[in-house]
PDB file of N, CA and C in Angstrom:
ATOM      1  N   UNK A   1       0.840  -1.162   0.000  1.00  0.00           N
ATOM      2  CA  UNK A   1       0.000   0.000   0.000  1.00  0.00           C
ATOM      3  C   UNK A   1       0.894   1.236   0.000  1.00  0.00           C
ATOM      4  N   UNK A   2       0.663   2.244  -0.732  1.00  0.00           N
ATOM      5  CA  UNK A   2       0.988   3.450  -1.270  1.00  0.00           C
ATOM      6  C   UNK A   2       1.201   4.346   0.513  1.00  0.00           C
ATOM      7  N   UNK A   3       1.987   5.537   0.342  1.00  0.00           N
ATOM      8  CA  UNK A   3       2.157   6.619   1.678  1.00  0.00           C
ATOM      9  C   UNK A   3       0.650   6.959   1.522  1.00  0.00           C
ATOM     10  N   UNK A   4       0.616   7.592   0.371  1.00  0.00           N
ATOM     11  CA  UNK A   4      -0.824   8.166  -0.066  1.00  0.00           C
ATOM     12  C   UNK A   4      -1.789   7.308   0.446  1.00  0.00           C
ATOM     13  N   UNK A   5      -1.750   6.431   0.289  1.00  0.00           N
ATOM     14  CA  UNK A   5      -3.092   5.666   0.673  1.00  0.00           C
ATOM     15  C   UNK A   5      -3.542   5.375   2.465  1.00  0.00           C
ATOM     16  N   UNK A   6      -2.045   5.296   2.947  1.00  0.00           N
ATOM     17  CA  UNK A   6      -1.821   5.295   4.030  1.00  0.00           C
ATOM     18  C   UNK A   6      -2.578   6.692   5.075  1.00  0.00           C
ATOM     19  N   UNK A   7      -2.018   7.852   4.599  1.00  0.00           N
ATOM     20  CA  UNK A   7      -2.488   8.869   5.202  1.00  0.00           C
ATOM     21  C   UNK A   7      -3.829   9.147   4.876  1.00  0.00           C
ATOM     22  N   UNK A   8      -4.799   8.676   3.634  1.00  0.00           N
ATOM     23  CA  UNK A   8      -6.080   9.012   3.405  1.00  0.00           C
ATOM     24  C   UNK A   8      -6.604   8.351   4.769  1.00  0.00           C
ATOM     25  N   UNK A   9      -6.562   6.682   4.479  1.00  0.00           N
ATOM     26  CA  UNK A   9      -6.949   6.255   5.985  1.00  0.00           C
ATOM     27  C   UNK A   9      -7.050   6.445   6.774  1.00  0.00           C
ATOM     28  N   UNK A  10      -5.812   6.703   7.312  1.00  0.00           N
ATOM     29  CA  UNK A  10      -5.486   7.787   8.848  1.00  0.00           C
ATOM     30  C   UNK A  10      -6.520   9.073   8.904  1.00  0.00           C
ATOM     31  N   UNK A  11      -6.233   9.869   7.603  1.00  0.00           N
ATOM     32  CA  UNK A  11      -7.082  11.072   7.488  1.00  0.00           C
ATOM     33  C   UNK A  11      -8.609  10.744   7.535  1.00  0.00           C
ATOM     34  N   UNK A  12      -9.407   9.922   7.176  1.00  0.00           N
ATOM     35  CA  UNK A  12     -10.471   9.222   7.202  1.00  0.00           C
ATOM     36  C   UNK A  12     -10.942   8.949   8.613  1.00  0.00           C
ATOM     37  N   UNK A  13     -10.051   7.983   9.243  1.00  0.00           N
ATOM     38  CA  UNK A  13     -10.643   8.091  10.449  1.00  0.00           C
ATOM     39  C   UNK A  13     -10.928   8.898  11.144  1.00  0.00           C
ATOM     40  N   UNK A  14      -9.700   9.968  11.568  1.00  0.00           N
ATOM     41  CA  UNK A  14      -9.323  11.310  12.561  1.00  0.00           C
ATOM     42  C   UNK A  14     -11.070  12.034  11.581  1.00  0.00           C
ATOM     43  N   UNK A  15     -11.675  12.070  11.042  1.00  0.00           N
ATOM     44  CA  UNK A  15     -12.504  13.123   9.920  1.00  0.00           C
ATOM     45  C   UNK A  15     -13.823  12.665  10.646  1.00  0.00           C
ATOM     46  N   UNK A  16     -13.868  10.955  10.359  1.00  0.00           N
ATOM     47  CA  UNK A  16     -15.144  10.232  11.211  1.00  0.00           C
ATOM     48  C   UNK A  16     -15.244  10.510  12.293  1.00  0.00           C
ATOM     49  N   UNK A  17     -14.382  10.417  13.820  1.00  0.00           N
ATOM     50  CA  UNK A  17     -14.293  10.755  14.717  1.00  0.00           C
ATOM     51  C   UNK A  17     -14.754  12.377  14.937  1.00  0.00           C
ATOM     52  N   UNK A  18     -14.459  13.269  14.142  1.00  0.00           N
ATOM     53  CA  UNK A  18     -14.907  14.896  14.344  1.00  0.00           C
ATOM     54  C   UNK A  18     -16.375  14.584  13.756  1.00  0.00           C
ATOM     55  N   UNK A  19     -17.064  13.740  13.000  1.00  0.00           N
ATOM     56  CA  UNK A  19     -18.557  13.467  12.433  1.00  0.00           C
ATOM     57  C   UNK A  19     -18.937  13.166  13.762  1.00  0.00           C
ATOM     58  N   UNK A  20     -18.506  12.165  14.485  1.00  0.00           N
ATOM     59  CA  UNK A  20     -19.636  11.714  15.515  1.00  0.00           C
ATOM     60  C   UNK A  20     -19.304  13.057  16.537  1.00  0.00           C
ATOM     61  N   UNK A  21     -18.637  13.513  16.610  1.00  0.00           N
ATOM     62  CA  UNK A  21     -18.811  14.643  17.665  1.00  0.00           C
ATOM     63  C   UNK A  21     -20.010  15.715  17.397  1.00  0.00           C
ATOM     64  N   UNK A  22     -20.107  15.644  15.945  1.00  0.00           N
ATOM     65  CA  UNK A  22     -20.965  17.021  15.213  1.00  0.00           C
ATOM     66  C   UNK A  22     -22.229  15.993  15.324  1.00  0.00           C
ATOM     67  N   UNK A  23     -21.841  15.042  15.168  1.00  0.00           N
ATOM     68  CA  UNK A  23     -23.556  14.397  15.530  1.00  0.00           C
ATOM     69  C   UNK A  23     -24.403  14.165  16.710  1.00  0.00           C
ATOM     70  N   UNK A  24     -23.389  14.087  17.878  1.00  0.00           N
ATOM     71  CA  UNK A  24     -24.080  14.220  18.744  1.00  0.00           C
ATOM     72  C   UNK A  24     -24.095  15.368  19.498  1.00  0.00           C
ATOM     73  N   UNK A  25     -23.318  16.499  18.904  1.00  0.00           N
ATOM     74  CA  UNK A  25     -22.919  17.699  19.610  1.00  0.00           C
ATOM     75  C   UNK A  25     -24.400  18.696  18.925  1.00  0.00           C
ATOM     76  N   UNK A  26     -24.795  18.439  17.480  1.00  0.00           N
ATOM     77  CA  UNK A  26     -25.660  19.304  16.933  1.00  0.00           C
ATOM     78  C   UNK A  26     -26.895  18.555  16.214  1.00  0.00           C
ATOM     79  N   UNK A  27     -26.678  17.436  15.977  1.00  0.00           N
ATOM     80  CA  UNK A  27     -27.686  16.035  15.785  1.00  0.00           C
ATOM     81  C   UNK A  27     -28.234  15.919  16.721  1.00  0.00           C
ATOM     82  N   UNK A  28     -28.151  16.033  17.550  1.00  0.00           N
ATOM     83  CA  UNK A  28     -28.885  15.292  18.911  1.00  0.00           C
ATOM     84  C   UNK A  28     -28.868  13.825  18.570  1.00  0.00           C
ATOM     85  N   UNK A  29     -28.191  12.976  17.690  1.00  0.00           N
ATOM     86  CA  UNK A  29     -28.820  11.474  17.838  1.00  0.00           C
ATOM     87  C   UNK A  29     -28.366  11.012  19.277  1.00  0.00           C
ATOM     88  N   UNK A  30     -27.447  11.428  19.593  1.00  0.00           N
ATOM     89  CA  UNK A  30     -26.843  10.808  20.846  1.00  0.00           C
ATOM     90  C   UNK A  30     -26.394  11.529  21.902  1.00  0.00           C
ATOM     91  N   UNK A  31     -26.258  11.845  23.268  1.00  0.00           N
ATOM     92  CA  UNK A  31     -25.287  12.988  24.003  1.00  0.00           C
ATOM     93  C   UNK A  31     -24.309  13.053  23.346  1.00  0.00           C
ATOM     94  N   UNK A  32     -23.402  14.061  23.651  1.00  0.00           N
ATOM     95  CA  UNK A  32     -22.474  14.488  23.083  1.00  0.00           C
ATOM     96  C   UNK A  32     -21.384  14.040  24.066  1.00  0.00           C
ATOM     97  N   UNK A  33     -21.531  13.807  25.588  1.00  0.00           N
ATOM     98  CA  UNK A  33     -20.584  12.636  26.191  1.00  0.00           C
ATOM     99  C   UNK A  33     -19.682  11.619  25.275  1.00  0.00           C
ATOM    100  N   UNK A  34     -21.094  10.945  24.382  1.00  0.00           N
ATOM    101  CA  UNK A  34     -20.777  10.172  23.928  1.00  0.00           C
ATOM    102  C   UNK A  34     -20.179  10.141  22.181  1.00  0.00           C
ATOM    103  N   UNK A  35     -20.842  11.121  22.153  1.00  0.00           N
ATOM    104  CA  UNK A  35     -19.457  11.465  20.652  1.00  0.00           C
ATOM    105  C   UNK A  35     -18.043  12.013  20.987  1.00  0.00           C
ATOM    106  N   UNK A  36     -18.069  12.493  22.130  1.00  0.00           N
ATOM    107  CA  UNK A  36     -16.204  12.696  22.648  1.00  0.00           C
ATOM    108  C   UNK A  36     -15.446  11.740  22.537  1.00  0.00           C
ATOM    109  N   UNK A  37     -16.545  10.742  23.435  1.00  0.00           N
ATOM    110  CA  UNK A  37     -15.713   9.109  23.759  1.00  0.00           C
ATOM    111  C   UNK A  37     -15.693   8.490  22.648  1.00  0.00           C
ATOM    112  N   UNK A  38     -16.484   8.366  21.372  1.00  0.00           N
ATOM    113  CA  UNK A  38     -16.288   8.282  19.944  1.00  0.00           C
ATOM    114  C   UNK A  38     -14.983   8.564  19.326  1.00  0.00           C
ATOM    115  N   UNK A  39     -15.260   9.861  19.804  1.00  0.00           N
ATOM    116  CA  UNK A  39     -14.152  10.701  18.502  1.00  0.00           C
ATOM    117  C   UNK A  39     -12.563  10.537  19.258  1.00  0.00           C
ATOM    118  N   UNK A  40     -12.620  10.842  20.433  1.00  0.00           N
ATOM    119  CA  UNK A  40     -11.103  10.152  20.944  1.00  0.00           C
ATOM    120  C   UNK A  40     -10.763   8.587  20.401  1.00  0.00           C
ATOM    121  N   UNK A  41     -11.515   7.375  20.091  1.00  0.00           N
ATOM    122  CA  UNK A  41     -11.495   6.444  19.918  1.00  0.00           C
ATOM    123  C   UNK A  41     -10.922   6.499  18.677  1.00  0.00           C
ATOM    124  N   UNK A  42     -11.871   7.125  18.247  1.00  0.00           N
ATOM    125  CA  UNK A  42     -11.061   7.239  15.920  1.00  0.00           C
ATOM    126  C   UNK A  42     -10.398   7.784  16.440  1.00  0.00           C
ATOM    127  N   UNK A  43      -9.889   8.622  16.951  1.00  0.00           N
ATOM    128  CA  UNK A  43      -8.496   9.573  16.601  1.00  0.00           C
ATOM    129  C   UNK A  43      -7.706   8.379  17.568  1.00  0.00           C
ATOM    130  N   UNK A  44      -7.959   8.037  18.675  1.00  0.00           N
ATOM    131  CA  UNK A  44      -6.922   6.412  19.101  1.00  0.00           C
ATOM    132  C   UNK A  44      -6.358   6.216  18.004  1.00  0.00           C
ATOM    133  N   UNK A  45      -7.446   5.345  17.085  1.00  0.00           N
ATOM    134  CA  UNK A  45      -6.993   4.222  16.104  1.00  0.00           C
ATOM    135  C   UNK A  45      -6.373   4.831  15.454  1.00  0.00           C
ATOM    136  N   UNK A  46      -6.671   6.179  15.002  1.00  0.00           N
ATOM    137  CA  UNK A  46      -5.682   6.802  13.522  1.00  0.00           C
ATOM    138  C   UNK A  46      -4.305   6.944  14.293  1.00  0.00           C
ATOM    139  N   UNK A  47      -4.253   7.221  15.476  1.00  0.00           N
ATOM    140  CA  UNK A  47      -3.040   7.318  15.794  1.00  0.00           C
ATOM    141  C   UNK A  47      -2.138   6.162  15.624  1.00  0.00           C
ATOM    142  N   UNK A  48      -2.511   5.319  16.579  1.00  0.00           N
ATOM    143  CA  UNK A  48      -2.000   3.812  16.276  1.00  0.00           C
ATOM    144  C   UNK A  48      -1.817   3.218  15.512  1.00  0.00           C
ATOM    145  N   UNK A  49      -2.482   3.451  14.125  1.00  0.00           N
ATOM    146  CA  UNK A  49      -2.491   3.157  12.645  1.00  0.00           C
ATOM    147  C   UNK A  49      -1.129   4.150  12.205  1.00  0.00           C
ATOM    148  N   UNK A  50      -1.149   5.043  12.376  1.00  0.00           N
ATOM    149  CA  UNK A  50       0.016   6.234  11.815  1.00  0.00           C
ATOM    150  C   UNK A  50       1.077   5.783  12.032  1.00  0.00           C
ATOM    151  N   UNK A  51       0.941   5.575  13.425  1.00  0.00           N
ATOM    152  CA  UNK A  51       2.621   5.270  13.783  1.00  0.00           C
ATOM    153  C   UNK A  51       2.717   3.690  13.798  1.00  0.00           C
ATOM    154  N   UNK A  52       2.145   2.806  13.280  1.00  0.00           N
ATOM    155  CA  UNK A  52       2.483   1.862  13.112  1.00  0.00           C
ATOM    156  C   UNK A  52       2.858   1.441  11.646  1.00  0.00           C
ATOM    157  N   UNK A  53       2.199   1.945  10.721  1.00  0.00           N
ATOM    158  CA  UNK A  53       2.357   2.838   9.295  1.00  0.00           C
ATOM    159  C   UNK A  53       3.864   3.382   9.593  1.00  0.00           C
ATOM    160  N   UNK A  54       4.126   4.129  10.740  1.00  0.00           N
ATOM    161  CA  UNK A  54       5.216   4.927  10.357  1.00  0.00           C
ATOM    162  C   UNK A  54       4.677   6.286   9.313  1.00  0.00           C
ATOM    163  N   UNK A  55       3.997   7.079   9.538  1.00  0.00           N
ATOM    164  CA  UNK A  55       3.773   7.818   8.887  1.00  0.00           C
ATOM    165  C   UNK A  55       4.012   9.087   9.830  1.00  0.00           C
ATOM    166  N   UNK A  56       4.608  10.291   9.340  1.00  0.00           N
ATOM    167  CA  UNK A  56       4.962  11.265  10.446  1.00  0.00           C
ATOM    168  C   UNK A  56       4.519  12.467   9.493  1.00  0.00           C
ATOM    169  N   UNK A  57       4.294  13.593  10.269  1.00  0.00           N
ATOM    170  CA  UNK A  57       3.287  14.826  10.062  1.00  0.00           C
ATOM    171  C   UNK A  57       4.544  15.423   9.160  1.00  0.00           C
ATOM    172  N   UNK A  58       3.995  16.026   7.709  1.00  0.00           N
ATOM    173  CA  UNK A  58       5.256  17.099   7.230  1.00  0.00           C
ATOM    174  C   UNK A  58       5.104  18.396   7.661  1.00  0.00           C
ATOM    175  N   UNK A  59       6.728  18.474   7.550  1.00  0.00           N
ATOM    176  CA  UNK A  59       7.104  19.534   8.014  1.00  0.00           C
ATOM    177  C   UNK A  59       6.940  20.722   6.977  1.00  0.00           C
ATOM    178  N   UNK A  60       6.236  22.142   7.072  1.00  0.00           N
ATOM    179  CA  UNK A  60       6.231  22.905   5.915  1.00  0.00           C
ATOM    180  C   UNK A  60       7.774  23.436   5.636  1.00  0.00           C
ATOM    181  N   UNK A  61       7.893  24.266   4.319  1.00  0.00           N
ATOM    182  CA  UNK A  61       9.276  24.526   4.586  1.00  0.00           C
ATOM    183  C   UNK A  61       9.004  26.110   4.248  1.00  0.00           C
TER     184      UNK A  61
END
């Protein structure tokens, strides 16, 4: 699998995780307690995925 493809993933999750926050923060489907504890979870995994990937944030120049 491609870098590129790598960071969409990562980027994908960390994106889902900010959805369930907006869903239960302005959706009402759920408290919003519970889209925190959501969205820390995706952003967990993207993390753990990243650096297990080995993928590191660029630096601008």
């Amino acid at each position: 699998m491609s870098t590129n493809a790598k960071r969409a993933i990562v980027g994908l999750i960390g994106g889902l995780g900010f959805i369930f926050l907006l869903a239960g923060a302005i959706g009402h489907v759920y408290a919003t307690t519970t889209g925190v504890i959501i969205m820390f979870g995706c952003w967990l995994v993207a993390g753990v995925l990243a650096k297990f990937w080995g993928l590191k944030k660029e630096k601008p120049e």
